[in-house]
Structure formats: C-alpha cells, structure tokens
C-alpha atoms as a PDB file:
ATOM      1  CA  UNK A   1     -64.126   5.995 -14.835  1.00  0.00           C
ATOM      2  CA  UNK A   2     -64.171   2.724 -12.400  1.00  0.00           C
ATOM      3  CA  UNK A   3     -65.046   0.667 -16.344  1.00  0.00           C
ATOM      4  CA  UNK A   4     -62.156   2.118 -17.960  1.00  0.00           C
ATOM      5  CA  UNK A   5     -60.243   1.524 -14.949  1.00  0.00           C
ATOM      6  CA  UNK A   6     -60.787  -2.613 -14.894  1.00  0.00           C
ATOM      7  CA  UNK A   7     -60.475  -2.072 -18.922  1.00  0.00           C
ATOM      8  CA  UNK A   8     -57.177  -0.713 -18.630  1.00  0.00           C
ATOM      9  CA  UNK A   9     -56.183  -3.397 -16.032  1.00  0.00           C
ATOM     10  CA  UNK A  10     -57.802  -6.157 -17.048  1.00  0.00           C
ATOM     11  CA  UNK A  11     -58.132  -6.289 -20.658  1.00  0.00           C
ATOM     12  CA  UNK A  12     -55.053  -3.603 -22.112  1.00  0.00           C
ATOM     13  CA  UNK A  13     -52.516  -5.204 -19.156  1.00  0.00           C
ATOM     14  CA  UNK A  14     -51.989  -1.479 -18.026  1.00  0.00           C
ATOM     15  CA  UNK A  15     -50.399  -0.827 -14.779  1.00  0.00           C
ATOM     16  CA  UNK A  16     -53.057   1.548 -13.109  1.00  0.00           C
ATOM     17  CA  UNK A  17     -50.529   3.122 -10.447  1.00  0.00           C
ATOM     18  CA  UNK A  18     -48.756   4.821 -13.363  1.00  0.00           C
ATOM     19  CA  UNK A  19     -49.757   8.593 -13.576  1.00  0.00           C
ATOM     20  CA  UNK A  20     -49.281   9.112 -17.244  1.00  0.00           C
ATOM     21  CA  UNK A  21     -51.867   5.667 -17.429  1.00  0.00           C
ATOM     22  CA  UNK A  22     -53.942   7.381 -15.357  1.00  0.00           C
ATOM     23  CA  UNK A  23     -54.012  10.513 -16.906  1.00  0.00           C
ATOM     24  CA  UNK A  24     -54.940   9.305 -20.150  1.00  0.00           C
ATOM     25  CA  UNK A  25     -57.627   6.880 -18.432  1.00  0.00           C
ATOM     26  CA  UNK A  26     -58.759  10.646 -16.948  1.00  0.00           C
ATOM     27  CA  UNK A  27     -59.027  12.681 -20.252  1.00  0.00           C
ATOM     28  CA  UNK A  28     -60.458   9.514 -21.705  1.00  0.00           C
ATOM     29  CA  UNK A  29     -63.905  10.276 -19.407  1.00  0.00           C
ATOM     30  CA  UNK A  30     -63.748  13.768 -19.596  1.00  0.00           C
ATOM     31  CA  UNK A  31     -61.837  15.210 -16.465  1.00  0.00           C
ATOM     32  CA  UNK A  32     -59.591  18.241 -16.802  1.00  0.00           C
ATOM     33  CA  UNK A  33     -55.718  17.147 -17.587  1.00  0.00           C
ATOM     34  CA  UNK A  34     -54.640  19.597 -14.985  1.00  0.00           C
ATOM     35  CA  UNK A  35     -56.722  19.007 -12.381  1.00  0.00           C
ATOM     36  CA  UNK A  36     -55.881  15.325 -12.602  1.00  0.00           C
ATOM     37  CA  UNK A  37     -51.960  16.046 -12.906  1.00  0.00           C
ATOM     38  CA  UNK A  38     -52.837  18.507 -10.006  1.00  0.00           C
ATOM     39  CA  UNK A  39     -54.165  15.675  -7.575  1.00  0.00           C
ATOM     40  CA  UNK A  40     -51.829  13.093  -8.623  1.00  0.00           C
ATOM     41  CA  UNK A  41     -49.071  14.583  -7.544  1.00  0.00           C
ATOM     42  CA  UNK A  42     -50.562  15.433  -3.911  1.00  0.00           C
ATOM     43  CA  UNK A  43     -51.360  14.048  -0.635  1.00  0.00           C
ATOM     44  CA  UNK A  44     -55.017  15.898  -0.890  1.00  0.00           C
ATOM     45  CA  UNK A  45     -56.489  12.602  -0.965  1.00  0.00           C
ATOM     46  CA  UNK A  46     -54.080  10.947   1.383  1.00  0.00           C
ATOM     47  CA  UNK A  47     -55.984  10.223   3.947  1.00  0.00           C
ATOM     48  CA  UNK A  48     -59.463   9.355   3.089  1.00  0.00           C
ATOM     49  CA  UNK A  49     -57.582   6.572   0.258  1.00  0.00           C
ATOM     50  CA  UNK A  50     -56.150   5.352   3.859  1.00  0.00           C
ATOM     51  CA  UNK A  51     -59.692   5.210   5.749  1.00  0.00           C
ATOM     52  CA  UNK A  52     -60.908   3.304   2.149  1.00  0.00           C
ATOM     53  CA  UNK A  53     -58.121   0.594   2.865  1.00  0.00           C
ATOM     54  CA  UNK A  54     -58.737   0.205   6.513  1.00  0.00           C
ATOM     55  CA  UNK A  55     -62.470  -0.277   5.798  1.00  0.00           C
ATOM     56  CA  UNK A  56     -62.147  -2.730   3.079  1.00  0.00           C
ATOM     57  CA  UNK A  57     -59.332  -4.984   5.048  1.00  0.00           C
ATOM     58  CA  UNK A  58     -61.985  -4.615   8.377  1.00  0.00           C
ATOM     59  CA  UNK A  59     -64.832  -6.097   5.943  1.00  0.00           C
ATOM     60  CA  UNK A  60     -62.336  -8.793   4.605  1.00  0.00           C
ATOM     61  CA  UNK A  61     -61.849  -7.100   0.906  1.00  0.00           C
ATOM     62  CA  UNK A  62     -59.079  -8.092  -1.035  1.00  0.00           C
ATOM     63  CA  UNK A  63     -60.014  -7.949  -4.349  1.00  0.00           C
ATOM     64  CA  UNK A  64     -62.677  -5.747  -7.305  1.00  0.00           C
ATOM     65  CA  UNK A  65     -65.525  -6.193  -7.378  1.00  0.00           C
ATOM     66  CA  UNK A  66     -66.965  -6.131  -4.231  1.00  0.00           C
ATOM     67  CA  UNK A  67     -69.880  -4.581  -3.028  1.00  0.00           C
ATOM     68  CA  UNK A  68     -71.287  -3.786   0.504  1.00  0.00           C
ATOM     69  CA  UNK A  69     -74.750  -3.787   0.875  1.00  0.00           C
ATOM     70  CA  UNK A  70     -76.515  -1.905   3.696  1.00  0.00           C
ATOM     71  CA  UNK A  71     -73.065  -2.507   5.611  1.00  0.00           C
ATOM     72  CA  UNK A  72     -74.027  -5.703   6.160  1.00  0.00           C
ATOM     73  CA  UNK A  73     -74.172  -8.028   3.007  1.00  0.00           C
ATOM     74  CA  UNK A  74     -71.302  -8.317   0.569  1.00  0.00           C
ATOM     75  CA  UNK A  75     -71.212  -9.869  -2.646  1.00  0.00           C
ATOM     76  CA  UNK A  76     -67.657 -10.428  -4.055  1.00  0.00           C
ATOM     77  CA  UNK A  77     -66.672 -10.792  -7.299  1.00  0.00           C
ATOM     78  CA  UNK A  78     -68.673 -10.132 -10.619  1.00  0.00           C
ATOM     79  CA  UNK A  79     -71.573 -11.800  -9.976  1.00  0.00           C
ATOM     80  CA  UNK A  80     -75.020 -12.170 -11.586  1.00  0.00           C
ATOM     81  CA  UNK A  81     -77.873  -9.669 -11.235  1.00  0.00           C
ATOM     82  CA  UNK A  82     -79.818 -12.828  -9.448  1.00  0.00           C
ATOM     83  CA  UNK A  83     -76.958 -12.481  -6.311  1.00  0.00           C
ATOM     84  CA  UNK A  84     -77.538  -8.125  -6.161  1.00  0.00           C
ATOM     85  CA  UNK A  85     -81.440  -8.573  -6.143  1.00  0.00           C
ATOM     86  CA  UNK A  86     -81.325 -11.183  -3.350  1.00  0.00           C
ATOM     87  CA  UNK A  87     -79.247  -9.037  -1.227  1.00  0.00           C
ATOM     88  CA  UNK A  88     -81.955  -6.038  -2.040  1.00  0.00           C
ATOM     89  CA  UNK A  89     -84.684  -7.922  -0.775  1.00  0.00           C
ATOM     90  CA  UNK A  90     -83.028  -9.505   2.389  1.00  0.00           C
ATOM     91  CA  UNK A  91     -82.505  -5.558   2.910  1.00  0.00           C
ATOM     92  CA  UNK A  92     -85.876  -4.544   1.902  1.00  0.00           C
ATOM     93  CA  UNK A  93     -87.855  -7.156   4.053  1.00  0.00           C
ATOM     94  CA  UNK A  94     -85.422  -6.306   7.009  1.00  0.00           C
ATOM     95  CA  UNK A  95     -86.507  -2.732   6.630  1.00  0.00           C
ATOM     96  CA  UNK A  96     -90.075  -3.568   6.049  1.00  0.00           C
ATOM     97  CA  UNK A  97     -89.976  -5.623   9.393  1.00  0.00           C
ATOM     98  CA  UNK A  98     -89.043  -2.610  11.544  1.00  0.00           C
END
C-alpha cells in the first residue's frame, strides 16, 4: 500500500488526499471497495491519525521517508541499506551491553 502510495504521489503527480485516488490506490492492493469508502468517509481513525502527527512533529518529522529506530535513531530520507544496518548495530551492541 505505503509503495503505491509514494507511486501515486511521486511518480503519477496524484493528489493522495482525494478519496476516489485513494480508493483506486485501495482496490489496486487488494482491500475491499466498501470497506475503504466505509472508513474514508469517517472519523474512526480520527484520532490515532492525530496521535501519528503529534509524534512525528515531537521527533522533528516533516517529510517520507523516515524511520525511527528503537525510538531513538532516525534516518530520514531514502537512504542506503549501509545507513539502516548501522543504526541496527548501534541498537544491537546497546542491547548486547545491558
């Protein structure tokens, strides 16, 4: 879903707030039309989408990709593999040391 998300945006120029773009991104990865049509036009996600944006704007986010590792180590941005596996083993060795 996230891949044909950024595809969408990204690449096709597609405005990813639009339900209808949405709901073809949806059926596009398998999920039921109605279900999607069902939660798009509800709060029932409301609030944890809020907690999401007051997390990421605490941690400094303000773009896609980022990724939090261990809550402690973020890598921003698309990045190579070399950046992911040197954040594992900070992560790793501070684990081992405890």
């Amino acid at each position: 879903m996230i891949q044909r998300l950024y595809q969408a945006y990204f690449s096709e120029g597609k405005s990813v707030a639009d339900h209808a773009v949405l709901q073809v991104i949806a059926a596009a990865v398998g999920l039921e039309a109605d279900a999607v049509v069902a939660v798009l036009n509800s709060d029932q996600y409301a609030d944890e989408v809020q907690a999401d944006i007051h997390a990421a704007a605490n941690l400094g986010i303000r773009g896609v990709p980022f990724f939090v590792i261990n809550q402690k180590y973020a890598i921003s941005g698309a990045q190579p593999y070399e950046a992911f596996v040197a954040a594992l083993k900070k992560v790793q060795a501070e684990e081992e040391a405890k």
